[in-house]
C-alpha atoms as a PDB file:
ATOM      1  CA  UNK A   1     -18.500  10.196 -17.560  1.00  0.00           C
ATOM      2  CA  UNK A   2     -15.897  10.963 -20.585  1.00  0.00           C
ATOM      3  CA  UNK A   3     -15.553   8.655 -23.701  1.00  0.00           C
ATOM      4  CA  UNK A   4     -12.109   8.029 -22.039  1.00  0.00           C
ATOM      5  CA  UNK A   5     -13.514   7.054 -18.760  1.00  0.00           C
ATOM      6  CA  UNK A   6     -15.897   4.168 -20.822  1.00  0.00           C
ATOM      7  CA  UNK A   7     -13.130   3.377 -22.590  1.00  0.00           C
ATOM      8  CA  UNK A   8     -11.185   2.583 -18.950  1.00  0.00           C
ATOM      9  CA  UNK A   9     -13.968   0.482 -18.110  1.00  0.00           C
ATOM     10  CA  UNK A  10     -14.805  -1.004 -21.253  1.00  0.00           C
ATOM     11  CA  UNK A  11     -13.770  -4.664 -20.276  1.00  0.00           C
ATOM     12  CA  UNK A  12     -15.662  -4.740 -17.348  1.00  0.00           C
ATOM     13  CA  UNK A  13     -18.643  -3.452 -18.767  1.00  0.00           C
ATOM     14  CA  UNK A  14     -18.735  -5.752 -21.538  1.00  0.00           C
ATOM     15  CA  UNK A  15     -17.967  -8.846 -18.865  1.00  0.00           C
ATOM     16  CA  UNK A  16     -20.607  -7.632 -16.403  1.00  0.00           C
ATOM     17  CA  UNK A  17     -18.389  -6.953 -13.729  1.00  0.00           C
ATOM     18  CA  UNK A  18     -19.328  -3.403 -12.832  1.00  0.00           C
ATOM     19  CA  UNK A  19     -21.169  -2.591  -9.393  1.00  0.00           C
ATOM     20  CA  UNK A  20     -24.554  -1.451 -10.127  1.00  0.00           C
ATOM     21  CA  UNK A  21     -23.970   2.419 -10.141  1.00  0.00           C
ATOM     22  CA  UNK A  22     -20.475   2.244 -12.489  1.00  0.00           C
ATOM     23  CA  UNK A  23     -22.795  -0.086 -14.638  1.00  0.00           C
ATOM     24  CA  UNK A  24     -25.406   2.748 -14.596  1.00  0.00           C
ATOM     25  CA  UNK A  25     -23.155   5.653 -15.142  1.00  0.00           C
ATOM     26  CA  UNK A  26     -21.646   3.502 -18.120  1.00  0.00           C
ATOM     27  CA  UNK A  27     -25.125   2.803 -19.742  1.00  0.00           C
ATOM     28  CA  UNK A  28     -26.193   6.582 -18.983  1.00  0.00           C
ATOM     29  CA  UNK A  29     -23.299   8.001 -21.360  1.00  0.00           C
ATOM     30  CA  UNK A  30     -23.941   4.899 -23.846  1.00  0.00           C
ATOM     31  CA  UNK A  31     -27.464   6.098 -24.672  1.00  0.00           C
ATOM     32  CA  UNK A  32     -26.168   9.723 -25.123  1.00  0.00           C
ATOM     33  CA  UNK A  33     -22.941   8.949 -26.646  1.00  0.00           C
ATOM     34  CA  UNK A  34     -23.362   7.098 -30.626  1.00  0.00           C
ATOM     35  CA  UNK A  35     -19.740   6.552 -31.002  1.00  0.00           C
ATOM     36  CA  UNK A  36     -19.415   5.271 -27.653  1.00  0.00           C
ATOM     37  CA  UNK A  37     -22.617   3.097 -27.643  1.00  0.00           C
ATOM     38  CA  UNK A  38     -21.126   1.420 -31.583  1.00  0.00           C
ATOM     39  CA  UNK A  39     -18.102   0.899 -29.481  1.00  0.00           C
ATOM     40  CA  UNK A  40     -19.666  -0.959 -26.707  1.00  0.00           C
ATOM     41  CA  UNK A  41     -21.662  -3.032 -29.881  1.00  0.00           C
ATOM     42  CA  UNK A  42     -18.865  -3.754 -31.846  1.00  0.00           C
ATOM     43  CA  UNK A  43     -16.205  -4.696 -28.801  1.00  0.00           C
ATOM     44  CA  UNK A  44     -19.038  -7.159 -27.494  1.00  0.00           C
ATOM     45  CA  UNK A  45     -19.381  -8.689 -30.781  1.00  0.00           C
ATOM     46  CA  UNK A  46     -16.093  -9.318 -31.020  1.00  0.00           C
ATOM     47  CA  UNK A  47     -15.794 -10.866 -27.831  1.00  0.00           C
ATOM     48  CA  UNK A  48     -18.636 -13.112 -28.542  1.00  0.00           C
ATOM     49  CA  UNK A  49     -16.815 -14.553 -31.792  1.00  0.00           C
ATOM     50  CA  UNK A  50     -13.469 -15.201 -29.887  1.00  0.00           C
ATOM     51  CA  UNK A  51     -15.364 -17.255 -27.163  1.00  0.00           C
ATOM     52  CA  UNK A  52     -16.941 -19.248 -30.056  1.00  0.00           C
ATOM     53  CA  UNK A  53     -13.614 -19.677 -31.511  1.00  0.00           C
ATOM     54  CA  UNK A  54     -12.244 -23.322 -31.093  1.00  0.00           C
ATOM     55  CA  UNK A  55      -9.509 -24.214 -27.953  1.00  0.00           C
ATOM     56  CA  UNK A  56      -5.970 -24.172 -30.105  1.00  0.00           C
ATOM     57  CA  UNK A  57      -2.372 -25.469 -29.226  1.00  0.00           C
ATOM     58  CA  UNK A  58       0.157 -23.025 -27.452  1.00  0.00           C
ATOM     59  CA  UNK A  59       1.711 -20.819 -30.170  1.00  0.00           C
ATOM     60  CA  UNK A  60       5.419 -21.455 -30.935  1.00  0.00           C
ATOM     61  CA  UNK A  61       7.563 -19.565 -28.895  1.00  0.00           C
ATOM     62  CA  UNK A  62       9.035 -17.713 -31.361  1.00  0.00           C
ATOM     63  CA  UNK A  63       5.956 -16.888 -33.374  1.00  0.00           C
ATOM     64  CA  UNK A  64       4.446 -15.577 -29.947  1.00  0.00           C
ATOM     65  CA  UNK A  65       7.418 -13.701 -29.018  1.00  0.00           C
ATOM     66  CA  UNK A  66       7.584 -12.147 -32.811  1.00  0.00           C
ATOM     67  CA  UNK A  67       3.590 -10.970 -32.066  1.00  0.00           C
ATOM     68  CA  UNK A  68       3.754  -9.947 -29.035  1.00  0.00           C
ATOM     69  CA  UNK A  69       6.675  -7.445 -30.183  1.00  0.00           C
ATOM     70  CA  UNK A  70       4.615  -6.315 -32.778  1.00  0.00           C
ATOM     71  CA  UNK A  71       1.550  -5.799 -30.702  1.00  0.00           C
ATOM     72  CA  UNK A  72       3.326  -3.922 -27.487  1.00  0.00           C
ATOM     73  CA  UNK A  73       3.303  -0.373 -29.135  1.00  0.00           C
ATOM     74  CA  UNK A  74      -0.721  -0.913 -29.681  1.00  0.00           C
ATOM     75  CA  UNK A  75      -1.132  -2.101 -26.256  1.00  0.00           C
ATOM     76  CA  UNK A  76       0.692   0.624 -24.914  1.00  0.00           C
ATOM     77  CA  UNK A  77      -1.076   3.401 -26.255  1.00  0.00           C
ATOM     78  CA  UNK A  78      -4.445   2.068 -24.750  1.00  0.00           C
END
């Protein structure tokens, strides 16, 4: 497994969705890989803190059209 490949399955790894073997290959290249393994820490810490996070309102439609604009390029280099 590549750091790109973990990075392709990042989301599922962190929301224990992997079969048992993808899960195993992940964790395998984890404990060999430190910048892949803070990765894995620092992504699951930050989805712990946004479930935490309190329910909100919808976002105005404008103000969620203006950040999603600004966010696309990001999103598309992932």
């Amino acid at each position: 497994m590549t750091c790109e490949d973990l990075h392709k399955l990042l989301r599922e790894f962190v929301g224990n969705e992997l079969v048992v073997e993808s899960r195993t290959t992940v964790e395998v290249h984890i404990a060999g890989c430190p910048h892949c393994g803070t990765l894995v820490q620092s992504y699951t810490h930050v989805v712990r803190i946004a479930r935490a996070l309190p329910k909100t309102r919808p976002l105005p439609a404008a103000f969620e059209a203006r950040l999603r604009a600004m966010l696309e390029p990001e999103l598309k280099d992932e």
